[in-house]
C-alpha atoms as a PDB file:
ATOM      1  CA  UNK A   1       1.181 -19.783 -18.631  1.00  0.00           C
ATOM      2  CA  UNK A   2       4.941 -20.043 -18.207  1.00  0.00           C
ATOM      3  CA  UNK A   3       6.529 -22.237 -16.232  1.00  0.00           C
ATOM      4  CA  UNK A   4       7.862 -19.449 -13.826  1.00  0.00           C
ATOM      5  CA  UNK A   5       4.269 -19.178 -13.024  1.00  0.00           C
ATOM      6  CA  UNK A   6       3.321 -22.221 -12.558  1.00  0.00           C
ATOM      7  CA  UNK A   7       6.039 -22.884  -9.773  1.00  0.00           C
ATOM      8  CA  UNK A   8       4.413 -20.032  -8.050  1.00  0.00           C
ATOM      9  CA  UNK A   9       1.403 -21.390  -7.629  1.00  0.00           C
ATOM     10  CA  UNK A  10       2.658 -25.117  -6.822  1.00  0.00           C
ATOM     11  CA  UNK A  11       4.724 -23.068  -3.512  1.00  0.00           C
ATOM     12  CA  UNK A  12       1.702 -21.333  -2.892  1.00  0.00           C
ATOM     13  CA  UNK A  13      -0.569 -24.399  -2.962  1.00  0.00           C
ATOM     14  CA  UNK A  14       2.322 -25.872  -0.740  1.00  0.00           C
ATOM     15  CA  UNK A  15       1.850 -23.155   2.161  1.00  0.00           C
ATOM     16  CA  UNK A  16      -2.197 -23.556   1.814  1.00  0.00           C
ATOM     17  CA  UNK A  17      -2.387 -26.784   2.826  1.00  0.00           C
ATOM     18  CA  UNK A  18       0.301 -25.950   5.380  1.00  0.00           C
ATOM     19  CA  UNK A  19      -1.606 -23.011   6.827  1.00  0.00           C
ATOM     20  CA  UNK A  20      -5.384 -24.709   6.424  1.00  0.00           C
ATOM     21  CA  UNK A  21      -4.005 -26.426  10.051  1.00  0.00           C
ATOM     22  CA  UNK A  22      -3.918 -23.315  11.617  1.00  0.00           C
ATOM     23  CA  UNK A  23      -5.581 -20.075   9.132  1.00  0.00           C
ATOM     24  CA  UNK A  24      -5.424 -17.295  11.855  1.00  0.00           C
ATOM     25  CA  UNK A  25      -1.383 -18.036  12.373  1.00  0.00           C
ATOM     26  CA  UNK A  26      -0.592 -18.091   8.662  1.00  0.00           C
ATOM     27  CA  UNK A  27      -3.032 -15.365   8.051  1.00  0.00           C
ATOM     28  CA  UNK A  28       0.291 -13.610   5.931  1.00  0.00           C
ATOM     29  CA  UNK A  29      -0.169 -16.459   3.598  1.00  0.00           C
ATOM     30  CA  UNK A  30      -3.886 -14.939   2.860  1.00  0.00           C
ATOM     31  CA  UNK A  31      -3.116 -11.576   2.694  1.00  0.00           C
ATOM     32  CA  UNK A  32      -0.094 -12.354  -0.231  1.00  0.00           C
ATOM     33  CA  UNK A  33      -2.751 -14.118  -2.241  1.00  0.00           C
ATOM     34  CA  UNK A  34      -5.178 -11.320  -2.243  1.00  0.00           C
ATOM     35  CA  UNK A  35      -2.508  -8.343  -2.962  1.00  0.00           C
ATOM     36  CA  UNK A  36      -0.634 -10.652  -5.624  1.00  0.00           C
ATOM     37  CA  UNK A  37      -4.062 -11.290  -7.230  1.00  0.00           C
ATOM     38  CA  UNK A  38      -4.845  -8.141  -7.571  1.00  0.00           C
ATOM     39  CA  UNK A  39      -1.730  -7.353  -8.893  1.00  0.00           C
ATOM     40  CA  UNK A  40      -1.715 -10.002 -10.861  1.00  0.00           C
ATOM     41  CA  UNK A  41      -5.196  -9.420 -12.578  1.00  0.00           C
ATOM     42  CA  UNK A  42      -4.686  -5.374 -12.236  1.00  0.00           C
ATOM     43  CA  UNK A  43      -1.190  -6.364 -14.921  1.00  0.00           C
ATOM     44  CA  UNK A  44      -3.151  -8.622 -17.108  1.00  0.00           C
ATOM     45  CA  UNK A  45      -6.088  -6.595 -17.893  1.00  0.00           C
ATOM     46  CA  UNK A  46      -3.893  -3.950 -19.029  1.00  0.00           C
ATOM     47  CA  UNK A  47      -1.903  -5.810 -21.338  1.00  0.00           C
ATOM     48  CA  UNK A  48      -5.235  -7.256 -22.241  1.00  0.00           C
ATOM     49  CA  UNK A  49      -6.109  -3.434 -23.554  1.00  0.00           C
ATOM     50  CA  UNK A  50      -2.799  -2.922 -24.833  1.00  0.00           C
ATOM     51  CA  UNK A  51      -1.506  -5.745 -26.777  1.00  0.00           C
ATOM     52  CA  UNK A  52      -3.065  -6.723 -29.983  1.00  0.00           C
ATOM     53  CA  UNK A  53      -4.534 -10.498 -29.777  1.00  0.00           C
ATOM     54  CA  UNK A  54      -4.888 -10.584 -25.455  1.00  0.00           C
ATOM     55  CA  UNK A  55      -7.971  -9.881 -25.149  1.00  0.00           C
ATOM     56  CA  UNK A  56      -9.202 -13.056 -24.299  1.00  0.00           C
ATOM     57  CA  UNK A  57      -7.320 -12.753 -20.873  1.00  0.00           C
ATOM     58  CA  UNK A  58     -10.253 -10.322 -20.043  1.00  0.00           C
ATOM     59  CA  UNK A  59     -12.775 -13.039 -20.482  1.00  0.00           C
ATOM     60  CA  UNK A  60     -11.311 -15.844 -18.291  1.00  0.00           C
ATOM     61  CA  UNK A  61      -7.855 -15.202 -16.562  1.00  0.00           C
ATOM     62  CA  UNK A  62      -8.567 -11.643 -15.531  1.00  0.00           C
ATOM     63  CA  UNK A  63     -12.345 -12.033 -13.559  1.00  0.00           C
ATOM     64  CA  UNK A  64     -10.845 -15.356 -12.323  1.00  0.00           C
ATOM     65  CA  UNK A  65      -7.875 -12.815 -10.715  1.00  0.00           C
ATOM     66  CA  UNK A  66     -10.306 -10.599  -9.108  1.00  0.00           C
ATOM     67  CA  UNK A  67     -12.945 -13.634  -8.042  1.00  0.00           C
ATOM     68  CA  UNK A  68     -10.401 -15.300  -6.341  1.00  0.00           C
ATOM     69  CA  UNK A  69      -8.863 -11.908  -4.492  1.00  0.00           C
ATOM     70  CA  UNK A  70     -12.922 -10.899  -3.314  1.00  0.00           C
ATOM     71  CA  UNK A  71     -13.474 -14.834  -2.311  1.00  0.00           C
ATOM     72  CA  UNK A  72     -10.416 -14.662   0.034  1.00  0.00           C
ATOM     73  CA  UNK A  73     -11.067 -11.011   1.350  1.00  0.00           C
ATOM     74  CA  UNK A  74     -14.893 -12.640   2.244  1.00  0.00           C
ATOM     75  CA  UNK A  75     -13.812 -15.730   3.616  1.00  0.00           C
ATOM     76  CA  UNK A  76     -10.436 -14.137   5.501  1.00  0.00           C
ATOM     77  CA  UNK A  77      -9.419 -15.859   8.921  1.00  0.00           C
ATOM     78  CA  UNK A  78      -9.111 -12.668  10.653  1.00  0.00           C
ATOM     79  CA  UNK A  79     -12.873 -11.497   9.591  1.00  0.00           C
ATOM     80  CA  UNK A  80     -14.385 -14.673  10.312  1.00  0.00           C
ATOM     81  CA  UNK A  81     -12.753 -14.700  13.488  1.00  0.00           C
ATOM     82  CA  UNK A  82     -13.878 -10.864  14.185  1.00  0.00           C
ATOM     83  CA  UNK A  83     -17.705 -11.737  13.358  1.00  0.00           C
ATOM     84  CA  UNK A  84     -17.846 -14.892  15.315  1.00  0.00           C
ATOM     85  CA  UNK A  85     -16.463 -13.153  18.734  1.00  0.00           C
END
């Protein structure tokens, strides 16, 4: 992982434990981790495919993409807050 990635994640970490005070205002922050997961896993298992020797994205990085968009989507703010009224 470069380094340009890993500052991404710090800021991100950053604004979760900002926005775990109050998850229905920050809501945004949610919704930018699920797209940019997708994205992010959508990218990497095509390169996976593509490129000779990245396969092995496909058997960590990629499902941990996609687990981590469907764990958010399940445990969203605004649904929890929509089931419990």
């Amino acid at each position: 992982m470069n380094t340009c990635c890993v500052a991404i994640y710090y800021a991100l970490a950053i604004c979760f434990f900002i926005a775990a005070k109050d998850p229905l205002r920050h809501e945004i922050i949610i919704d930018f981790t699920i797209i940019s997961s997708l994205l992010h896993g959508s990218v990497m298992a095509y390169y996976a495919y593509v490129l000779e020797g990245e396969m092995a994205h496909m058997m960590g990085d990629v499902p941990l993409m996609f687990a981590l968009a469907i764990g958010f989507i399940i445990y969203h703010p605004r649904r929890i807050a929509r089931a419990s009224a």
